[in-house]
Structures are given as C-alpha cells and as structure tokens.
PDB file of N, CA and C in Angstrom:
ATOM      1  N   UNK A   1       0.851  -1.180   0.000  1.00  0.00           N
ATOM      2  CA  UNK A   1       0.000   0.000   0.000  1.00  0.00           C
ATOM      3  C   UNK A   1       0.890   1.234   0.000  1.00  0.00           C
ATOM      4  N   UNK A   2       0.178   2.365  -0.780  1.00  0.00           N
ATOM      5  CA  UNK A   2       1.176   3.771  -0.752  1.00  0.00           C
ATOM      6  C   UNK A   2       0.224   5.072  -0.974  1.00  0.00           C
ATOM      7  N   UNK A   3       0.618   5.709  -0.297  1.00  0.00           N
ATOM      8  CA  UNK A   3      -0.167   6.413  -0.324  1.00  0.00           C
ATOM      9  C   UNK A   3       0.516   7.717  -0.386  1.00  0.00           C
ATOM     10  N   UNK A   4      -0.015   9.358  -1.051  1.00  0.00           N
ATOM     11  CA  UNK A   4       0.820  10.191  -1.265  1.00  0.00           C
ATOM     12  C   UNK A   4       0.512  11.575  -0.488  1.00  0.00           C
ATOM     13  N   UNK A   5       0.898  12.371  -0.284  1.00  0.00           N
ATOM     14  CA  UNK A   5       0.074  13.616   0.876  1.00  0.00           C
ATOM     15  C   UNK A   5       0.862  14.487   0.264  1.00  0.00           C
ATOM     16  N   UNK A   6      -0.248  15.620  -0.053  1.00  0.00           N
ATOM     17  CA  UNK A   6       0.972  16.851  -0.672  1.00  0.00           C
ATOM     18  C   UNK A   6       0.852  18.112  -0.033  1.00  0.00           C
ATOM     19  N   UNK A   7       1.215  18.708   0.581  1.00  0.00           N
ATOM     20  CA  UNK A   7       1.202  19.810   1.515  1.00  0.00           C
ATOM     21  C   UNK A   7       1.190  21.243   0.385  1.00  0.00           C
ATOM     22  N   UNK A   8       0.223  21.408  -0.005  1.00  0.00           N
ATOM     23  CA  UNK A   8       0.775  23.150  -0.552  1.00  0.00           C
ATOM     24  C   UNK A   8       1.079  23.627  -0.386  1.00  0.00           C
ATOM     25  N   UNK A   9       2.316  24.220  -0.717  1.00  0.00           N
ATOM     26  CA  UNK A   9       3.211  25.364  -0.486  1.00  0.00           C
ATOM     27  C   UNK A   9       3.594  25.018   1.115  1.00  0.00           C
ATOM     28  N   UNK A  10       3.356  23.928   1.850  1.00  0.00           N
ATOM     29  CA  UNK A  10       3.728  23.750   3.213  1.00  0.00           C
ATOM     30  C   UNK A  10       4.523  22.707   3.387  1.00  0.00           C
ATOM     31  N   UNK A  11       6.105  22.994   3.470  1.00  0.00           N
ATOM     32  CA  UNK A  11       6.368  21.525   3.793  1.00  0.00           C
ATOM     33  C   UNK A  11       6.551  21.023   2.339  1.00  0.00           C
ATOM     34  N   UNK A  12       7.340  19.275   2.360  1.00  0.00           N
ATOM     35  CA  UNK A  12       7.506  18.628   1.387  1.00  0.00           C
ATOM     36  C   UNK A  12       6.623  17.683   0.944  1.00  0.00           C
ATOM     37  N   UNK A  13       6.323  17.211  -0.420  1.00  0.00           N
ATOM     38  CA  UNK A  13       5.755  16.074  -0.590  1.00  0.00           C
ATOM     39  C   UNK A  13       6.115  15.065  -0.180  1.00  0.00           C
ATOM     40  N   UNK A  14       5.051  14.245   0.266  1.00  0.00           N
ATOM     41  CA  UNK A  14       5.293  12.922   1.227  1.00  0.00           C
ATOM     42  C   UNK A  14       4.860  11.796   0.397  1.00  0.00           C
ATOM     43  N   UNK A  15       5.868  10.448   0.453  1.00  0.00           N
ATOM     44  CA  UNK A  15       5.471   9.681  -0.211  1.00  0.00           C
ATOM     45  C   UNK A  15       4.925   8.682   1.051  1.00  0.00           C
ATOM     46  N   UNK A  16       4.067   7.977   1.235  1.00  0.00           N
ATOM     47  CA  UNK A  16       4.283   6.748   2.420  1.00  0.00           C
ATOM     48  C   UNK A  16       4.066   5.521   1.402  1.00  0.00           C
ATOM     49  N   UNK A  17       4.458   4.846   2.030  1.00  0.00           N
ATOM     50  CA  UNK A  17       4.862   3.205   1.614  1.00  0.00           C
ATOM     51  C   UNK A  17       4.613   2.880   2.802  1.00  0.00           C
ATOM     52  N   UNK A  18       4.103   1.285   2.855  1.00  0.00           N
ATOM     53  CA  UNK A  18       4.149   0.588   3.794  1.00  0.00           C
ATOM     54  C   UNK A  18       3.715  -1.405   3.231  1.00  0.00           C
ATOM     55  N   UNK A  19       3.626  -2.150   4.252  1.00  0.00           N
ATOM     56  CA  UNK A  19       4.170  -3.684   3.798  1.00  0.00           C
ATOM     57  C   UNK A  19       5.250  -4.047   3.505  1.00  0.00           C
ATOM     58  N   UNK A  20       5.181  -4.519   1.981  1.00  0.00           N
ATOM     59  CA  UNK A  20       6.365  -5.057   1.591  1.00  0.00           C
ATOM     60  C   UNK A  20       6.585  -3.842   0.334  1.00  0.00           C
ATOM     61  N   UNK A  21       8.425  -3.607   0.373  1.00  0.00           N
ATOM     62  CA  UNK A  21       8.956  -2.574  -0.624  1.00  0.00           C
ATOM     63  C   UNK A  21       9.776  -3.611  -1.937  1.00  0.00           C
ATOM     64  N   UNK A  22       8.790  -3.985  -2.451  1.00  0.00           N
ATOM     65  CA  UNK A  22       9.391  -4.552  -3.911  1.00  0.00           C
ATOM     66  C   UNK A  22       9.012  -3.837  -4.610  1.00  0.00           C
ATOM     67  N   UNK A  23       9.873  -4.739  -6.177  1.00  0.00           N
ATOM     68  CA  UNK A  23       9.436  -3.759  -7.462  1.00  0.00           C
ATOM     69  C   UNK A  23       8.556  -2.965  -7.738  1.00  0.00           C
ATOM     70  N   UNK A  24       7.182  -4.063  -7.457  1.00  0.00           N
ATOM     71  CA  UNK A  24       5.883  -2.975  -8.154  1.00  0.00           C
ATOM     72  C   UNK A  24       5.983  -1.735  -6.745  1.00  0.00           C
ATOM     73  N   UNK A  25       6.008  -1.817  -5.835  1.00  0.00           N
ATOM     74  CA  UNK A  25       5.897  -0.522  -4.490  1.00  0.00           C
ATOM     75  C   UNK A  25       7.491   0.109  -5.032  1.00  0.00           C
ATOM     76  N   UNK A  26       8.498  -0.065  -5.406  1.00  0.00           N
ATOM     77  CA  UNK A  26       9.136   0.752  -5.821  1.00  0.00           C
ATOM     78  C   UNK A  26       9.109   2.129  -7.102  1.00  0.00           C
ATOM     79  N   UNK A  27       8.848   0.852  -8.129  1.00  0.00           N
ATOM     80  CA  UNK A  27       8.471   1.828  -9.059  1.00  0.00           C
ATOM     81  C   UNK A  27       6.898   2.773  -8.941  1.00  0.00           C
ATOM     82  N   UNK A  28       6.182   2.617  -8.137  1.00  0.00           N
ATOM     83  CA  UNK A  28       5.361   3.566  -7.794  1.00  0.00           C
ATOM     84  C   UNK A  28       5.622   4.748  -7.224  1.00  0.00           C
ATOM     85  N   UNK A  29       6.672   4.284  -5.871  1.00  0.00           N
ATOM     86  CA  UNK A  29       7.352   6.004  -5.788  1.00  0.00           C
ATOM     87  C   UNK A  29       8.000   6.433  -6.883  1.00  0.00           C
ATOM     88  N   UNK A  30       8.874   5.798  -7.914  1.00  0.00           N
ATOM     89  CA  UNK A  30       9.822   6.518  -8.902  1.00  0.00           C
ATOM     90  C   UNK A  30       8.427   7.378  -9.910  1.00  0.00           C
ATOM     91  N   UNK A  31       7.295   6.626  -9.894  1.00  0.00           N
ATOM     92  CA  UNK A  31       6.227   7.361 -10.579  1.00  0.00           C
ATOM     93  C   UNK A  31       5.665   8.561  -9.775  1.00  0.00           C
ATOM     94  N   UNK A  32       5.623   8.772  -8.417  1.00  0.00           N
ATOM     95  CA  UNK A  32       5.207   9.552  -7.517  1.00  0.00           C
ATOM     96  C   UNK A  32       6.345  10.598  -7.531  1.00  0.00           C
ATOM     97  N   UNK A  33       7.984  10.346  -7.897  1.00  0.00           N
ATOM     98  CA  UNK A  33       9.256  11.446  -7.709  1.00  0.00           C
ATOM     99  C   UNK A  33       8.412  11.835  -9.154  1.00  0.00           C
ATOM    100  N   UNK A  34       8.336  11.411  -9.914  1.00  0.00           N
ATOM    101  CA  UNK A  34       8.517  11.939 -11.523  1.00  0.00           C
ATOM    102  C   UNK A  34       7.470  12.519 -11.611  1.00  0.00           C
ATOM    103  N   UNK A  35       6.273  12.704 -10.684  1.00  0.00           N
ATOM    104  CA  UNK A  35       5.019  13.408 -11.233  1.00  0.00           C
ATOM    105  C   UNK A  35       5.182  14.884  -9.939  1.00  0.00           C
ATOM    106  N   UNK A  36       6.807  14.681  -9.116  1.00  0.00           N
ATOM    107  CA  UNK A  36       7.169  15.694  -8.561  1.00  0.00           C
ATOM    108  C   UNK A  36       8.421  16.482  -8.854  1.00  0.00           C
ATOM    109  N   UNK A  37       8.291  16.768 -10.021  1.00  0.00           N
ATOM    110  CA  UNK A  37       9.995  16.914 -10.151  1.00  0.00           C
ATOM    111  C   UNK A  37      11.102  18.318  -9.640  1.00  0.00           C
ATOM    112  N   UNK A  38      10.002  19.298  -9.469  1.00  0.00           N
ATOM    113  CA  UNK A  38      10.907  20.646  -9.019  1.00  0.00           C
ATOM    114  C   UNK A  38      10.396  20.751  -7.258  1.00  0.00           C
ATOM    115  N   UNK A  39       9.784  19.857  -6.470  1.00  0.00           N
ATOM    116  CA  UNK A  39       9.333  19.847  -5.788  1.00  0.00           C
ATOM    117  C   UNK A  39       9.805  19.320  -4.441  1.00  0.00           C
ATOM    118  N   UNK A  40      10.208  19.188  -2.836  1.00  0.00           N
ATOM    119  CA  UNK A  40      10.944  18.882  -2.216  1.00  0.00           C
ATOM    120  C   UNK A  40      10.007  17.573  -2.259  1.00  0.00           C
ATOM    121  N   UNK A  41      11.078  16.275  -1.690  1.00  0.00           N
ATOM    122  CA  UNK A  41       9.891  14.991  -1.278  1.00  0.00           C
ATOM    123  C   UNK A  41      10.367  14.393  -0.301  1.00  0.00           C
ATOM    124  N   UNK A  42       9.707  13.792   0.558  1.00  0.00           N
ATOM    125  CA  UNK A  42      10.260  13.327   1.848  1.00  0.00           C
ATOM    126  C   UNK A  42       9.577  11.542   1.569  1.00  0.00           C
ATOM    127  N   UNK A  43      10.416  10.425   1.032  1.00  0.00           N
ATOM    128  CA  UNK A  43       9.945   9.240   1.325  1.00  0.00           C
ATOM    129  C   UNK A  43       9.464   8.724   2.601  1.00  0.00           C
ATOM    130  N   UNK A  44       8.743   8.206   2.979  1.00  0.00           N
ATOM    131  CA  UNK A  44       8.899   7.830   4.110  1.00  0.00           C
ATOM    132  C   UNK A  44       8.451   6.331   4.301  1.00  0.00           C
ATOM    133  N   UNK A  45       9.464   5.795   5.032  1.00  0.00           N
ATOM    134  CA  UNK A  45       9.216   4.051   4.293  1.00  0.00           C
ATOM    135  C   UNK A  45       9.488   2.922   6.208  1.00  0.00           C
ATOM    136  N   UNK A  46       8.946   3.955   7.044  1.00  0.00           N
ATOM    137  CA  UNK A  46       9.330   3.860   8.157  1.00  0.00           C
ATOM    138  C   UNK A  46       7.939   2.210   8.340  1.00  0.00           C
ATOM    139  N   UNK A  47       7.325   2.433   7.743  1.00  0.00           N
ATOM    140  CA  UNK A  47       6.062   1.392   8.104  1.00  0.00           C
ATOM    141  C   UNK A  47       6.254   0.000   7.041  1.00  0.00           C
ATOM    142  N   UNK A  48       7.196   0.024   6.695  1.00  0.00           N
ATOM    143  CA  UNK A  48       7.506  -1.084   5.306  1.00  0.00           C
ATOM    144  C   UNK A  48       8.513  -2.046   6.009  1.00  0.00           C
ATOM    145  N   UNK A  49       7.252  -3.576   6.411  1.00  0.00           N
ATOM    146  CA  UNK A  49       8.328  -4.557   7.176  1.00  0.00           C
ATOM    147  C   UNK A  49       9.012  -5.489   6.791  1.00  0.00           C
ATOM    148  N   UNK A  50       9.189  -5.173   5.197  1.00  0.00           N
ATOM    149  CA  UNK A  50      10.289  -6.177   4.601  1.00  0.00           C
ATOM    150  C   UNK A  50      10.561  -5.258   3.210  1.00  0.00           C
ATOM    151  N   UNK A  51      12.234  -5.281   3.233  1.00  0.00           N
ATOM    152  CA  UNK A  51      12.514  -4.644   1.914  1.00  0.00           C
ATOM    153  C   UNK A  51      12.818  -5.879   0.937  1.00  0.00           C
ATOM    154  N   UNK A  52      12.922  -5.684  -0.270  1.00  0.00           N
ATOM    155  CA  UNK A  52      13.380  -6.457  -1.683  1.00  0.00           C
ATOM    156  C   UNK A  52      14.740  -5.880  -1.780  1.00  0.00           C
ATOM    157  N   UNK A  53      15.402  -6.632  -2.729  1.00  0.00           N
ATOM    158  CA  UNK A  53      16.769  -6.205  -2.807  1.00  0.00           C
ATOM    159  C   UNK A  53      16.437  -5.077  -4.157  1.00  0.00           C
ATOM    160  N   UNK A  54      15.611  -5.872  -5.068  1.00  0.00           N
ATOM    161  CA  UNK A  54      15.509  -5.359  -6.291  1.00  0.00           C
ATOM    162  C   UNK A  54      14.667  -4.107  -6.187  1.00  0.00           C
ATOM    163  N   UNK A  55      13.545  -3.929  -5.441  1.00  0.00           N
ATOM    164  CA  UNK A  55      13.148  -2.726  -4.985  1.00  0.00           C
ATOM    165  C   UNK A  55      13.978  -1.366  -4.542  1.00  0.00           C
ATOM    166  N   UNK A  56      14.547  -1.727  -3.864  1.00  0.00           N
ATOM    167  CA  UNK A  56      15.885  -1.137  -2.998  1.00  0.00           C
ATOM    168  C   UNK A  56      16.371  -0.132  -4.353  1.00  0.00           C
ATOM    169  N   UNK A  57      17.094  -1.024  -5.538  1.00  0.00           N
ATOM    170  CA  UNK A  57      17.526  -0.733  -6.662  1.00  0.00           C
ATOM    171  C   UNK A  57      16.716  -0.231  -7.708  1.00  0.00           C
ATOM    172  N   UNK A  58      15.826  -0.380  -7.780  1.00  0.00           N
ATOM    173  CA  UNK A  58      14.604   0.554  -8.481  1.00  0.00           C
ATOM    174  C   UNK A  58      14.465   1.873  -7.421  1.00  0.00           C
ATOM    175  N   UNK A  59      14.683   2.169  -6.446  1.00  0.00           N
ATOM    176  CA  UNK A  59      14.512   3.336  -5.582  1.00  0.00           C
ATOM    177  C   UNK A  59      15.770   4.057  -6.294  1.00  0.00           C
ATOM    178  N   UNK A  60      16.866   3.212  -6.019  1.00  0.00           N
ATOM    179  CA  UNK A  60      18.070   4.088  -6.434  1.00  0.00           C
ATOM    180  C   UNK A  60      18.472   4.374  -7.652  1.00  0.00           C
ATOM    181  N   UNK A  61      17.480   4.060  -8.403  1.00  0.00           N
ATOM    182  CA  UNK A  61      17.433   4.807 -10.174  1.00  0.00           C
ATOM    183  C   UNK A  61      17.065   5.547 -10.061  1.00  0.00           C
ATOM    184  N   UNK A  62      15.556   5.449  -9.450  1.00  0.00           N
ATOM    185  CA  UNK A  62      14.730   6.933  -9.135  1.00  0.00           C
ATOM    186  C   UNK A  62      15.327   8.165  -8.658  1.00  0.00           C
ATOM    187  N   UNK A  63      16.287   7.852  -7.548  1.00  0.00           N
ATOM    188  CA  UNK A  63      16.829   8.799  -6.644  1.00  0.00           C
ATOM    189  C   UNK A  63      18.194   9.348  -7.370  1.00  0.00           C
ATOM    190  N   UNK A  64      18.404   8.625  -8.651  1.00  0.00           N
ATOM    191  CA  UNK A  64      19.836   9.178  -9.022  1.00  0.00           C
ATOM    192  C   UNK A  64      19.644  10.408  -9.551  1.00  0.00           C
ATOM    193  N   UNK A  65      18.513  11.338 -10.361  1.00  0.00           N
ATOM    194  CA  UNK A  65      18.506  12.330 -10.826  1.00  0.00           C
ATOM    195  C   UNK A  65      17.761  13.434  -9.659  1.00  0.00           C
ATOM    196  N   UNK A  66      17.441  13.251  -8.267  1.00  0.00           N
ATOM    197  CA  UNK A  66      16.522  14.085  -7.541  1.00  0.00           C
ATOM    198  C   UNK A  66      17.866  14.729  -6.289  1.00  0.00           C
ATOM    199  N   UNK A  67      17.543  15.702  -6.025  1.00  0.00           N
ATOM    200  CA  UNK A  67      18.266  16.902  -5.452  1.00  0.00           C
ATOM    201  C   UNK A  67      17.810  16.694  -3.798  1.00  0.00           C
ATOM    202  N   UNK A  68      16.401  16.860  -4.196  1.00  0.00           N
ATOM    203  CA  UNK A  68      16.009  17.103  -2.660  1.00  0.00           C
ATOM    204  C   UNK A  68      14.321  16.047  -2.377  1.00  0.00           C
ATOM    205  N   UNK A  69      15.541  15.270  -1.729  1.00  0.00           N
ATOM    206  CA  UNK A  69      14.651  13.977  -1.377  1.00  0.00           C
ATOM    207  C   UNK A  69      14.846  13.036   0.143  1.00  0.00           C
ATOM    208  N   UNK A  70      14.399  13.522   0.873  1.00  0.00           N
ATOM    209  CA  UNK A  70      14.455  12.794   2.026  1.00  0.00           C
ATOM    210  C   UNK A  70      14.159  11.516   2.572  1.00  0.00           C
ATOM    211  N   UNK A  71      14.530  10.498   2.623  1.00  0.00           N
ATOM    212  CA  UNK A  71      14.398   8.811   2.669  1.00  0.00           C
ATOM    213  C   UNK A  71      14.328   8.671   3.933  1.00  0.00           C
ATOM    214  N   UNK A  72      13.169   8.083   4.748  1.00  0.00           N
ATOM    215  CA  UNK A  72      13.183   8.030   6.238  1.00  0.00           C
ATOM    216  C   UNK A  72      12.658   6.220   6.246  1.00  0.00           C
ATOM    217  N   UNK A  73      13.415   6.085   7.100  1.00  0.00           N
ATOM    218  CA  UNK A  73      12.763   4.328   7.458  1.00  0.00           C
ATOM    219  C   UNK A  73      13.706   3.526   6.871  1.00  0.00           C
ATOM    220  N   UNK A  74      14.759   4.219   6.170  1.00  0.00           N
ATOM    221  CA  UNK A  74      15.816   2.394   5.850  1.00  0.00           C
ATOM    222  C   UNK A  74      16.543   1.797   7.068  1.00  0.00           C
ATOM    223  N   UNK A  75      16.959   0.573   6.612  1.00  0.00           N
ATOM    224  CA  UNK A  75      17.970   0.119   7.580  1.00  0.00           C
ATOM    225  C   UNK A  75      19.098   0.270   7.263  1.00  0.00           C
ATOM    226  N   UNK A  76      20.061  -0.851   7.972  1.00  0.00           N
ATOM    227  CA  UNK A  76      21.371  -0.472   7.431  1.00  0.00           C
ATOM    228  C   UNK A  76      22.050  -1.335   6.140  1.00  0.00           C
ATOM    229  N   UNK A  77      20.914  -2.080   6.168  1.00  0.00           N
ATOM    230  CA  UNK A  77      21.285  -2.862   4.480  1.00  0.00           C
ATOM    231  C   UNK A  77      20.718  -2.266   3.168  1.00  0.00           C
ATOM    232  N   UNK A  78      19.669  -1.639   3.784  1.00  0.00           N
ATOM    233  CA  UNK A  78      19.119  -0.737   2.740  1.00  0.00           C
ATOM    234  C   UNK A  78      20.046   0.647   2.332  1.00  0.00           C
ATOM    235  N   UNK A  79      20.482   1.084   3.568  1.00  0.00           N
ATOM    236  CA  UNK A  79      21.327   2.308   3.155  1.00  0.00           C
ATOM    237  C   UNK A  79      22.481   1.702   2.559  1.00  0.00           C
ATOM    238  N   UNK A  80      23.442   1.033   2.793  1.00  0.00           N
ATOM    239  CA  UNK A  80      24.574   0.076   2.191  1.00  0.00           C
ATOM    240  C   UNK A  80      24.260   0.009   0.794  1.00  0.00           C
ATOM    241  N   UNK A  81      23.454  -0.873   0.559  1.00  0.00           N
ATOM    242  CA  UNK A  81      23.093  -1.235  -0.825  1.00  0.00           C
ATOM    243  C   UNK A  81      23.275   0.149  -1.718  1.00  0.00           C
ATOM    244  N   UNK A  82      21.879   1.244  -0.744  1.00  0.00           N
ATOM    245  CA  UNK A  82      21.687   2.184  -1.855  1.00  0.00           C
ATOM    246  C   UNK A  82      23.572   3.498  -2.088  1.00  0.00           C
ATOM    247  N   UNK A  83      24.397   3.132  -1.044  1.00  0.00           N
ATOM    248  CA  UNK A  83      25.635   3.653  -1.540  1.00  0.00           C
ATOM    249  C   UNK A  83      26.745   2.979  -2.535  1.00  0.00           C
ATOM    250  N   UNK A  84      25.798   1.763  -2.327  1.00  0.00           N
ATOM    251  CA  UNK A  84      27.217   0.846  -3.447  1.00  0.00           C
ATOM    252  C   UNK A  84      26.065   0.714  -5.108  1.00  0.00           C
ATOM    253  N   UNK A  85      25.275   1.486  -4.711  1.00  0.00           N
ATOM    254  CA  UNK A  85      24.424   2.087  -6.107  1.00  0.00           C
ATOM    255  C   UNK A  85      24.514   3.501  -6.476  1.00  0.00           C
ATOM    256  N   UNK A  86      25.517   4.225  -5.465  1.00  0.00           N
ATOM    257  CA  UNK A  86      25.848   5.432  -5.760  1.00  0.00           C
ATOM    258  C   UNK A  86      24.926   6.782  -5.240  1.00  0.00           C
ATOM    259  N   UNK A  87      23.915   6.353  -4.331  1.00  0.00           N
ATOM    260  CA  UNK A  87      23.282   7.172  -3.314  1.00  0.00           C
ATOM    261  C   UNK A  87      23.958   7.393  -2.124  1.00  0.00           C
ATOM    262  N   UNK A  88      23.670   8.768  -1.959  1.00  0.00           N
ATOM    263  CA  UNK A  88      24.695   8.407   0.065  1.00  0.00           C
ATOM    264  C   UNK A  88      23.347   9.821   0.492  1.00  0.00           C
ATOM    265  N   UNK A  89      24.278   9.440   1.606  1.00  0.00           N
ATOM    266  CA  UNK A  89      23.778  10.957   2.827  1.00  0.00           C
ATOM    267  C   UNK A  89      22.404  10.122   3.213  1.00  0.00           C
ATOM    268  N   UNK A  90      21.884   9.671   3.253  1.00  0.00           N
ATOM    269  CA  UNK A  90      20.822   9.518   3.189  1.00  0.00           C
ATOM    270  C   UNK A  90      20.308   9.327   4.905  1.00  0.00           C
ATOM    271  N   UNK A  91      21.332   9.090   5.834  1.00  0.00           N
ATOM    272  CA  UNK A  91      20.829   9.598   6.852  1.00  0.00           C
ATOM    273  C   UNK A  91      21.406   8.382   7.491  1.00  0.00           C
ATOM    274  N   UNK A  92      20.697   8.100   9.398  1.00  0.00           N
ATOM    275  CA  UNK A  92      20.890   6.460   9.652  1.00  0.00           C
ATOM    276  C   UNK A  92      19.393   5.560   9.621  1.00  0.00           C
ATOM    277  N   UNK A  93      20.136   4.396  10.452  1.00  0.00           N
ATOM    278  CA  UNK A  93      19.331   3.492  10.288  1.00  0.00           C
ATOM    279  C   UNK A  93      18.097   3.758  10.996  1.00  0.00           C
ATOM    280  N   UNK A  94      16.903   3.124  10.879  1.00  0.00           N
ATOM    281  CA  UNK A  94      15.682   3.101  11.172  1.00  0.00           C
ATOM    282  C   UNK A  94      16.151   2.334  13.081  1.00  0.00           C
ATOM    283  N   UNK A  95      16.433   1.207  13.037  1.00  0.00           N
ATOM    284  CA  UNK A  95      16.104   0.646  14.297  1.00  0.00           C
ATOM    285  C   UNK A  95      17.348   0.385  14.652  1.00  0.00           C
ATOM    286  N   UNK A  96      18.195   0.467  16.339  1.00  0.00           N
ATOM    287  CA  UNK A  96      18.960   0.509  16.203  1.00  0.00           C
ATOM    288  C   UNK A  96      19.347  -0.515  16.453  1.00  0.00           C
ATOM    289  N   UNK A  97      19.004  -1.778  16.153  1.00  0.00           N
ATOM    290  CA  UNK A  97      19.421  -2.916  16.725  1.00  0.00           C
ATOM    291  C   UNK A  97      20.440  -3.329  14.845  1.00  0.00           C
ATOM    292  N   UNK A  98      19.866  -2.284  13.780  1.00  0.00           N
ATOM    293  CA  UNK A  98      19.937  -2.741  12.616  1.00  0.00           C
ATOM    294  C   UNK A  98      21.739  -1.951  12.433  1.00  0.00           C
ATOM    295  N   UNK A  99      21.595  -1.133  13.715  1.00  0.00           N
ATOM    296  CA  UNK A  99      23.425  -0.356  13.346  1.00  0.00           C
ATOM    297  C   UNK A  99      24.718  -0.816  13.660  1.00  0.00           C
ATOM    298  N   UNK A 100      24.371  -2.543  13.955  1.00  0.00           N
ATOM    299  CA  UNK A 100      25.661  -2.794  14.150  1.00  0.00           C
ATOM    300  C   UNK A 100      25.839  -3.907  12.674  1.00  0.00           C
ATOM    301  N   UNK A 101      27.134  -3.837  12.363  1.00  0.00           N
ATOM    302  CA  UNK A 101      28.006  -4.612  11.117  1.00  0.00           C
ATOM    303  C   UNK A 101      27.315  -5.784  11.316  1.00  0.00           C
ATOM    304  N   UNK A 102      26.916  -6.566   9.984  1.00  0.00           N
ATOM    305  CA  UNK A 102      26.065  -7.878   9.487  1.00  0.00           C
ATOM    306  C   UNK A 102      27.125  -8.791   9.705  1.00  0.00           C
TER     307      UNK A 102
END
C-alpha cells in the first residue's frame, strides 16, 4: 500500500509506503518522484516490514537524478546497498538494533 500527501506550499511532498517494498511498491514512488519533479519529497518508508533487494535498486534509479529527497525508514542494508548504487547521505538506520556490522 502507498499512499501520497501533498502539503501546498507547506512543507515537502510525502510519499508513504508501507508492507512489503518490492518492485511494483518501488516503481510507484519513482512514478510519484517523476510526477514531482521541481518539488521537495520526503519518502517515508518507516512502516515497510520487509525490503526487496531489487526494490531497494529501483529506488536508487529513481533517486539518481533528484536533489532534494528525504528517505526516512531504511535500515542499514538498505542504506549500504543504496551507496554501493551510488546514493549516500541519506541519513541512519531506522532501528537501532539494525546499526551494528552484518
């Protein structure tokens, strides 16, 4: 499930996600960045209790051309992944049991 909230002129666009973050829930936000493109967006993926690997990597296509995009809710395999796909900053981990080395 995903759902989108857009604040006018208040604040950033919000994407929420939640369940499971595979392909098809990935490429729905990359459709949700692209129908926002000069616009701030704040993902928020804090309610999503299992990621995909391949999802993960469909996020980080999306995210390779966006400026100002805030990603809330990964872990630390999710953030990993999305830097050895050439995303960073993206913040820390969601839970902290997820911040120590695999």
């Amino acid at each position: 499930m995903m759902t989108t909230e857009a604040r006018a002129g208040h604040g950033p666009v919000v994407i929420l996600a939640d369940g499971t973050f595979d392909v098809p829930a990935a490429e729905r936000v990359a459709r949700e960045l692209q129908a926002a493109p000069d616009l701030e967006v704040r993902i928020d993926l804090t309610q999503v209790r299992d990621f995909h690997d391949f999802g993960v990597a469909v996020l980080a296509r999306a995210l390779v051309s966006r400026r100002r995009v805030d990603v809330r809710g990964l872990r630390t395999h999710q953030i990993r992944l999305l830097k050895y796909l050439g995303i960073d900053a993206l913040g820390e981990p969601t839970h902290a049991s997820d911040a120590h080395p695999a």
